[in-house]
Each structure stands twice: as C-alpha cells, then as structure tokens.
N, C-alpha and C. Protein backbone atom coordinates (compact mmCIF):
# COMPACT_ATOMS: atom_id res chain seq x y z
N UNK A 1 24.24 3.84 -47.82
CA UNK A 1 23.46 2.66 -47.50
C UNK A 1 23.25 2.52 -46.00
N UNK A 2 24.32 2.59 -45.17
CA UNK A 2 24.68 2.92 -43.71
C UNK A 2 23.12 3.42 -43.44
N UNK A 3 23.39 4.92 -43.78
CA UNK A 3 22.57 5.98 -43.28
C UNK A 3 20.80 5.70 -43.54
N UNK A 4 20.69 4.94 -44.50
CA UNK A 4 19.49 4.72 -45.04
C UNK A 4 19.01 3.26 -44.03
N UNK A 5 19.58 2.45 -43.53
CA UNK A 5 19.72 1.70 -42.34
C UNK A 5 19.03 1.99 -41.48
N UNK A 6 19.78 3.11 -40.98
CA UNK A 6 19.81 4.02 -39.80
C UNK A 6 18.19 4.51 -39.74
N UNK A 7 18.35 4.69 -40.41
CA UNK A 7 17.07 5.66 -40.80
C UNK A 7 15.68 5.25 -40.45
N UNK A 8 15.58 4.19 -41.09
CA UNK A 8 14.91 2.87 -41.30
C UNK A 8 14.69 2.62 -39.59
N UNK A 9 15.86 2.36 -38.72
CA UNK A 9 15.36 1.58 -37.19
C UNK A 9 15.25 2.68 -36.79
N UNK A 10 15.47 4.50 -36.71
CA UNK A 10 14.99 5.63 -36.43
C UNK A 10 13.50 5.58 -36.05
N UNK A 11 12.85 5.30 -37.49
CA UNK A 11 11.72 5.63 -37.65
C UNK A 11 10.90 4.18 -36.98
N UNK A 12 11.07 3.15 -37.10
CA UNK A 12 10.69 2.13 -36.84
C UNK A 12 10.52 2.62 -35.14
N UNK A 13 11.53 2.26 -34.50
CA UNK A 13 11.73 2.98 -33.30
C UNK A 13 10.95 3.75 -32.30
N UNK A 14 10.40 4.96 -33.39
CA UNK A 14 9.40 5.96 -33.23
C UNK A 14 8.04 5.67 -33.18
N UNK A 15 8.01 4.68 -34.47
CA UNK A 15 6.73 4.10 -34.40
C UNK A 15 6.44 3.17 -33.59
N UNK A 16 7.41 2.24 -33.28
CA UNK A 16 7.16 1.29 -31.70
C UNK A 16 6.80 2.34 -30.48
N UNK A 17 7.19 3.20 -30.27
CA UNK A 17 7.33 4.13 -28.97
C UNK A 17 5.91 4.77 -29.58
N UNK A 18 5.18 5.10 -30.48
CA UNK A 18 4.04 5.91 -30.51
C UNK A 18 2.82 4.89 -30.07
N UNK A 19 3.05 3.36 -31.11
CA UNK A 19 2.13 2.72 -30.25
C UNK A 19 2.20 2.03 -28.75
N UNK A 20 3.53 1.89 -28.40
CA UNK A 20 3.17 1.62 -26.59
C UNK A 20 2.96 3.10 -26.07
N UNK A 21 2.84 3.97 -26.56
CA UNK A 21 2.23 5.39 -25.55
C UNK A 21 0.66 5.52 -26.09
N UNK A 22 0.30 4.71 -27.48
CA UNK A 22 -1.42 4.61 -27.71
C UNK A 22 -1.63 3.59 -26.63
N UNK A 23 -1.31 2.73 -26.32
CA UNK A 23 -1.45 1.17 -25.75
C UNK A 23 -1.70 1.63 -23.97
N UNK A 24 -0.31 2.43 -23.77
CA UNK A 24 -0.52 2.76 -22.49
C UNK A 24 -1.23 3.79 -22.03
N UNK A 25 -2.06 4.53 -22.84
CA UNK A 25 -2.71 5.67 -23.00
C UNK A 25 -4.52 4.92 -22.50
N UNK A 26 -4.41 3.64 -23.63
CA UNK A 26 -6.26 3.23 -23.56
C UNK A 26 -6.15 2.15 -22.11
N UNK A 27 -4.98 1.39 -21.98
CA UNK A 27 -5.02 1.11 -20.52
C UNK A 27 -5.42 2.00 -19.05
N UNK A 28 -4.71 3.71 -19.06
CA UNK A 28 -5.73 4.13 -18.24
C UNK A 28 -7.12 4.57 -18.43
N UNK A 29 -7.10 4.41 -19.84
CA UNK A 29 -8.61 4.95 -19.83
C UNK A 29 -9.50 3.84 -19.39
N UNK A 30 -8.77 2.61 -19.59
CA UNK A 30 -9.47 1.58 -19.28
C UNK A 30 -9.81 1.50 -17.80
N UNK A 31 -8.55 1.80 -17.02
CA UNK A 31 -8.30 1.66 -15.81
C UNK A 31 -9.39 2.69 -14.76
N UNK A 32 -9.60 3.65 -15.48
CA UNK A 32 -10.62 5.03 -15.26
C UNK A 32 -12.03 4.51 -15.41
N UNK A 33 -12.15 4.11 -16.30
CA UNK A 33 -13.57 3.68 -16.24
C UNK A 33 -14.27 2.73 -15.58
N UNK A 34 -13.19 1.86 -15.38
CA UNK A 34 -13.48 0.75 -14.17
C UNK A 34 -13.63 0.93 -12.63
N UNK A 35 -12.64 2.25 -12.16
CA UNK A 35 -12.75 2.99 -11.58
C UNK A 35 -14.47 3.41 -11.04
N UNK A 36 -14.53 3.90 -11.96
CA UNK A 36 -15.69 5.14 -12.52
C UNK A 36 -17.25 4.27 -12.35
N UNK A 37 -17.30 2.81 -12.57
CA UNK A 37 -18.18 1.93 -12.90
C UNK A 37 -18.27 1.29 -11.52
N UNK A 38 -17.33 1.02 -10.83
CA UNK A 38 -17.06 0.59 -9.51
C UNK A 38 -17.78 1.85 -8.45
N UNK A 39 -17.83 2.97 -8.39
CA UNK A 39 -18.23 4.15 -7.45
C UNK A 39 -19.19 4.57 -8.10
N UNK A 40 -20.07 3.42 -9.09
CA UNK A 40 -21.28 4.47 -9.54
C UNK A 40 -22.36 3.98 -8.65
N UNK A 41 -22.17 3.82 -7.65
CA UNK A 41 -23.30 3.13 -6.65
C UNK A 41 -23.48 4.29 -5.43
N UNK A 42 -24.61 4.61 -5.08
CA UNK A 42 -24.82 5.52 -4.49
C UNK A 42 -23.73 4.80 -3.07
N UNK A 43 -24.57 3.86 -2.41
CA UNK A 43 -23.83 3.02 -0.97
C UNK A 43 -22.65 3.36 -1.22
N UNK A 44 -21.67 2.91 -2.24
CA UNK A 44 -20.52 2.95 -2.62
C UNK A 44 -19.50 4.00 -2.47
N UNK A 45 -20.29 5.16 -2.90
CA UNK A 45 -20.04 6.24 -2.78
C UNK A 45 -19.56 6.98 -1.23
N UNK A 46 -21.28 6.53 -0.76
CA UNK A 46 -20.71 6.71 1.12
C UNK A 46 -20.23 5.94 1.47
N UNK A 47 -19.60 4.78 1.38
CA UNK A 47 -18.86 4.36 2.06
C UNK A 47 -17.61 4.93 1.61
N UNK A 48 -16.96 5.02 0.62
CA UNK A 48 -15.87 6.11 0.35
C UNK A 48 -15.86 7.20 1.17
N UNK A 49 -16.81 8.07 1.52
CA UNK A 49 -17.27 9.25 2.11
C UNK A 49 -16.38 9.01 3.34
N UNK A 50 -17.26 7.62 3.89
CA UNK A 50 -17.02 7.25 5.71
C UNK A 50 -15.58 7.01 5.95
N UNK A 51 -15.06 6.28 5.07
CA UNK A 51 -13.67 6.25 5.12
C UNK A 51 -12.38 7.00 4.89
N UNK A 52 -13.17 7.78 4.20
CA UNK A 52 -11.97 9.11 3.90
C UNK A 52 -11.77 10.20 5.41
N UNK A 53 -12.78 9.84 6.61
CA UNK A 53 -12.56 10.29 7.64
C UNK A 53 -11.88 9.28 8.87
N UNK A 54 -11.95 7.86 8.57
CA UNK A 54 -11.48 7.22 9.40
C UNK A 54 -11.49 5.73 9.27
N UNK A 55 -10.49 5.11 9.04
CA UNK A 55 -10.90 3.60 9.56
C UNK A 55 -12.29 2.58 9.81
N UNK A 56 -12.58 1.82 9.27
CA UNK A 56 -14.06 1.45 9.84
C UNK A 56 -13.78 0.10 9.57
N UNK A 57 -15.15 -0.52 10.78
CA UNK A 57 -14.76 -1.88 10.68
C UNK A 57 -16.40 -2.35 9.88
N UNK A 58 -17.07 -3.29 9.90
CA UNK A 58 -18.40 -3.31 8.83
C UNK A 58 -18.90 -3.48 9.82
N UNK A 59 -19.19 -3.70 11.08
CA UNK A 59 -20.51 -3.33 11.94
C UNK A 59 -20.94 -1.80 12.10
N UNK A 60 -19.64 -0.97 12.02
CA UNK A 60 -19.40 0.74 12.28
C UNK A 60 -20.22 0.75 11.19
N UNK A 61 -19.68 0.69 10.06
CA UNK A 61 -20.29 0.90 8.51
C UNK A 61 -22.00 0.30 8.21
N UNK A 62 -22.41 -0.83 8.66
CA UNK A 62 -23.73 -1.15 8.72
C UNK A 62 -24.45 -0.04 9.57
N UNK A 63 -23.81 -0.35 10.46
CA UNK A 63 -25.26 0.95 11.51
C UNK A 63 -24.84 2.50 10.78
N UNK A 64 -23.84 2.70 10.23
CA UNK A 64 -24.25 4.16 9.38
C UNK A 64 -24.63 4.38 7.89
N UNK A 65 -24.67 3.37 7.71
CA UNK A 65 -25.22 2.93 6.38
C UNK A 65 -26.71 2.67 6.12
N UNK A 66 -27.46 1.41 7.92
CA UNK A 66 -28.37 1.59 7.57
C UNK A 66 -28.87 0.12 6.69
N UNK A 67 -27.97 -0.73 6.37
CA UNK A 67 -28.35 -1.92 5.73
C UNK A 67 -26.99 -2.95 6.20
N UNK A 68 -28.11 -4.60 6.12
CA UNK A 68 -27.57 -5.40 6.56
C UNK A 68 -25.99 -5.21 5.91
N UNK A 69 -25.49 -6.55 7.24
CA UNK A 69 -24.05 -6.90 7.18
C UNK A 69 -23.54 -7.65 5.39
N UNK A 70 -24.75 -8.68 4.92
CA UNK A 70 -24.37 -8.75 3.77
C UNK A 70 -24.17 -7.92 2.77
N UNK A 71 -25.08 -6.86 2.90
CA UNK A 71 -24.74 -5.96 1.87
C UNK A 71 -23.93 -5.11 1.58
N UNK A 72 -23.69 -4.89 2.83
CA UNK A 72 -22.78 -3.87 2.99
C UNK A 72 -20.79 -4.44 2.47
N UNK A 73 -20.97 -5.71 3.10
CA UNK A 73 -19.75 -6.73 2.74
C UNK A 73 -19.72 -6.82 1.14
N UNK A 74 -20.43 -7.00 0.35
CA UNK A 74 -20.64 -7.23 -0.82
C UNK A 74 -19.92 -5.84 -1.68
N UNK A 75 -20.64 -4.80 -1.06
CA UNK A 75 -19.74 -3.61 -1.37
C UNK A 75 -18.98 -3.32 -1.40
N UNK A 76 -18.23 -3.97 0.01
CA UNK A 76 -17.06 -3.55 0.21
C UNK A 76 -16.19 -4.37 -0.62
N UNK A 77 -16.50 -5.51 -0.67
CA UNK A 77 -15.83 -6.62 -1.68
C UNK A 77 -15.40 -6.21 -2.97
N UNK A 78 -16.61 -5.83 -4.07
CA UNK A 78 -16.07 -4.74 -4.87
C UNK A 78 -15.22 -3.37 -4.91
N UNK A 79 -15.50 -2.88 -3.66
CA UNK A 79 -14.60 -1.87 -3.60
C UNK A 79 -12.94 -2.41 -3.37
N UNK A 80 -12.93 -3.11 -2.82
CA UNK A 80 -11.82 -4.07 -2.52
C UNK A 80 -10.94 -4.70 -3.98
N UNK A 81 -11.71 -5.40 -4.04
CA UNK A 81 -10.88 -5.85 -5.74
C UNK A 81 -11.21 -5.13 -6.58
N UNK A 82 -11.42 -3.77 -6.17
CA UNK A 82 -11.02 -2.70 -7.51
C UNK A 82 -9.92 -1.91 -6.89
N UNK A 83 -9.65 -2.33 -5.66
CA UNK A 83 -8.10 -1.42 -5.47
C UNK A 83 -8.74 -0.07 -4.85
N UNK A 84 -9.36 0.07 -4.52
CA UNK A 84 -10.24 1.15 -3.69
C UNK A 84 -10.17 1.65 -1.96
N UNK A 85 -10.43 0.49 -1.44
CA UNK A 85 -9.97 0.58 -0.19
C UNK A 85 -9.34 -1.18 0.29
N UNK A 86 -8.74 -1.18 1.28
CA UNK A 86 -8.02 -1.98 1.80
C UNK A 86 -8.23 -2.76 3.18
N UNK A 87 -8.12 -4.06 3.40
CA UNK A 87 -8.84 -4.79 4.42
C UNK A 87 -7.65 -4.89 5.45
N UNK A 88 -7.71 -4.90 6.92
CA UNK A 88 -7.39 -5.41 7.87
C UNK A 88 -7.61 -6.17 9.03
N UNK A 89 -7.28 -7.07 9.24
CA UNK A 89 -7.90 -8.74 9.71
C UNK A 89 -7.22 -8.21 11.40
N UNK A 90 -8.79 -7.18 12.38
CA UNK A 90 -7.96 -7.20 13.89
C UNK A 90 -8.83 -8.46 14.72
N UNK A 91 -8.26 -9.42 14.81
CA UNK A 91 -9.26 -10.47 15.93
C UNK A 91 -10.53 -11.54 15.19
N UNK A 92 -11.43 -11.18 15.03
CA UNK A 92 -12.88 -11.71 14.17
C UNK A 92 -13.05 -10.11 13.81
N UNK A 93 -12.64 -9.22 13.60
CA UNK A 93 -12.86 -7.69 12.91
C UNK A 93 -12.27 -7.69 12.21
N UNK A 94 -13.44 -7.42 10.40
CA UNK A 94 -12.31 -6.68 9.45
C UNK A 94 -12.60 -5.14 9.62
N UNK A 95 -10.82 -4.25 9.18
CA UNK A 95 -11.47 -3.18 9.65
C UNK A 95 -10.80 -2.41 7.72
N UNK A 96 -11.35 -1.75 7.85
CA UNK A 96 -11.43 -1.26 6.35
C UNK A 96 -10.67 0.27 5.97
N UNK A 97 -10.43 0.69 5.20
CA UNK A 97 -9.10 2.14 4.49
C UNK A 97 -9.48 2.37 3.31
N UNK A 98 -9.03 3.37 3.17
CA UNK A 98 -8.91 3.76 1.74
C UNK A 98 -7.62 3.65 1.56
N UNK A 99 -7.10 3.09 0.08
CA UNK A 99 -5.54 2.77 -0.56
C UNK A 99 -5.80 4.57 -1.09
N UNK A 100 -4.54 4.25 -1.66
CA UNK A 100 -4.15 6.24 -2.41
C UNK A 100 -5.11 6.23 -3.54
N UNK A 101 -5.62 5.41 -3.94
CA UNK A 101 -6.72 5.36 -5.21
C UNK A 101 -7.90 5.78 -4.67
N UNK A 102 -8.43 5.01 -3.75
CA UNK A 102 -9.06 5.32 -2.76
C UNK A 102 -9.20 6.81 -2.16
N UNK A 103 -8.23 7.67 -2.07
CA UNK A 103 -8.14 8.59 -1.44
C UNK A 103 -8.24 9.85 -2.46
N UNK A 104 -7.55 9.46 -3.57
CA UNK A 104 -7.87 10.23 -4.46
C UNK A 104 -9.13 10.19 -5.18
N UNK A 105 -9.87 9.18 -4.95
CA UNK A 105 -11.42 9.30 -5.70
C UNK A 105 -12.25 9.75 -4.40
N UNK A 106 -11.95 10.06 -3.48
CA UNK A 106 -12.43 10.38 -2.30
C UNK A 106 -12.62 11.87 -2.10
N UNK A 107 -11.45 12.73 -2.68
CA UNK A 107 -11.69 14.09 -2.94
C UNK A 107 -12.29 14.44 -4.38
N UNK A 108 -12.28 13.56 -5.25
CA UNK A 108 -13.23 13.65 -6.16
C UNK A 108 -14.30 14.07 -5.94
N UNK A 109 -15.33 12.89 -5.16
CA UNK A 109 -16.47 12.85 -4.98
C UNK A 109 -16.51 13.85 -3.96
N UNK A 110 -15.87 14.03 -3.19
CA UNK A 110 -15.92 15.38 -1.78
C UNK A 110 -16.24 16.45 -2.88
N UNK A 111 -15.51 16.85 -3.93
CA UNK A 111 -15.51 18.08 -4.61
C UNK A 111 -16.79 18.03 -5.85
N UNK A 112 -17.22 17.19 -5.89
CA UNK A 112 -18.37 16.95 -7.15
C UNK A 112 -19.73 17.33 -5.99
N UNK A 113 -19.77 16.53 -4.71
CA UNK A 113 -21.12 16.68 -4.01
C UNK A 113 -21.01 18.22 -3.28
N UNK A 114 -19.96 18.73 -3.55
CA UNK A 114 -19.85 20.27 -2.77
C UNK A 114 -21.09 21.19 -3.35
C-alpha cells in the first residue's frame, strides 16, 4: 500500500515538473518574440547598431539617425521598456547602452546584415 503511495507522488511529481518546464518553456518563447517585435523597426535596429559601438546620448543619435529628437526618444523609449538598452541621467543629458540583452541582439543583427 506504502509503495503504491509512493508511486502515486512519484509520478504526480513528474508531472508537476513537466508542466512548469512546458510553462517555462512558452514564457521564453514569449519573451523572444517580444524581443523580436520590439527590433522589427528598421530605426530600431540602427540604433542597436550605434550602440553596440559606444554610448550615445539622443542629440549624438538624432544627427546620425537623421530624424527629429521626438522620434528618435520614442524609440528609444520602447527599446528601453523592453529591456534592450539602458538610460543614464549625466546633467540635462540622457545618455543611452545596451543591457546584455541588448548586446546579445546586437550580434544578432551584426551577423544577419553581414
């Protein structure tokens, strides 16, 4: 009877652990595509580009971009609350990074436009 118990929270067990590894499985896919939906913007893209070589603040980024300060902010905004790149507040300058997410979708796109 013991063993048949046993058995029973074994398998139970297994099956808890198969669906939090389905669960945590469609979370990155989730996490990927949002990703993926966030850098499908051409601008978007170069600005990833610009930053994967250096620091920038959004006046740097407007004049190599080529379009106003709002727009360019707007971009970055999304890129921002997707965890992409990262803000720093020097004076009345924000100056802008890529996070490791950031950096790794950065050689992505380096290796896709090759």
């Amino acid at each position: 009877m013991a063993t048949v118990i046993l058995d029973k929270k074994k398998a139970t067990s297994r099956a808890a652990r198969a669906r939090d590894e389905t669960m945590q499985h469609a979370k990155r896919i989730q996490r990927a595509a949002s990703l993926l939906k966030q850098v499908s913007d051409p601008t978007r893209l170069q600005v990833i580009t610009l930053l994967s070589e250096r620091e920038r603040h959004v006046g740097g980024l407007c004049a190599e971009l080529t379009q106003s300060k709002p727009a360019v902010s707007h971009h970055l905004a999304l890129l921002r609350h997707g965890g992409i790149i990262d803000r720093r507040r020097q004076g009345k300058n924000n100056f802008y990074s890529l996070t490791d997410t950031g950096e790794r979708l950065s050689q992505i796109v380096k290796g896709v436009v090759r």
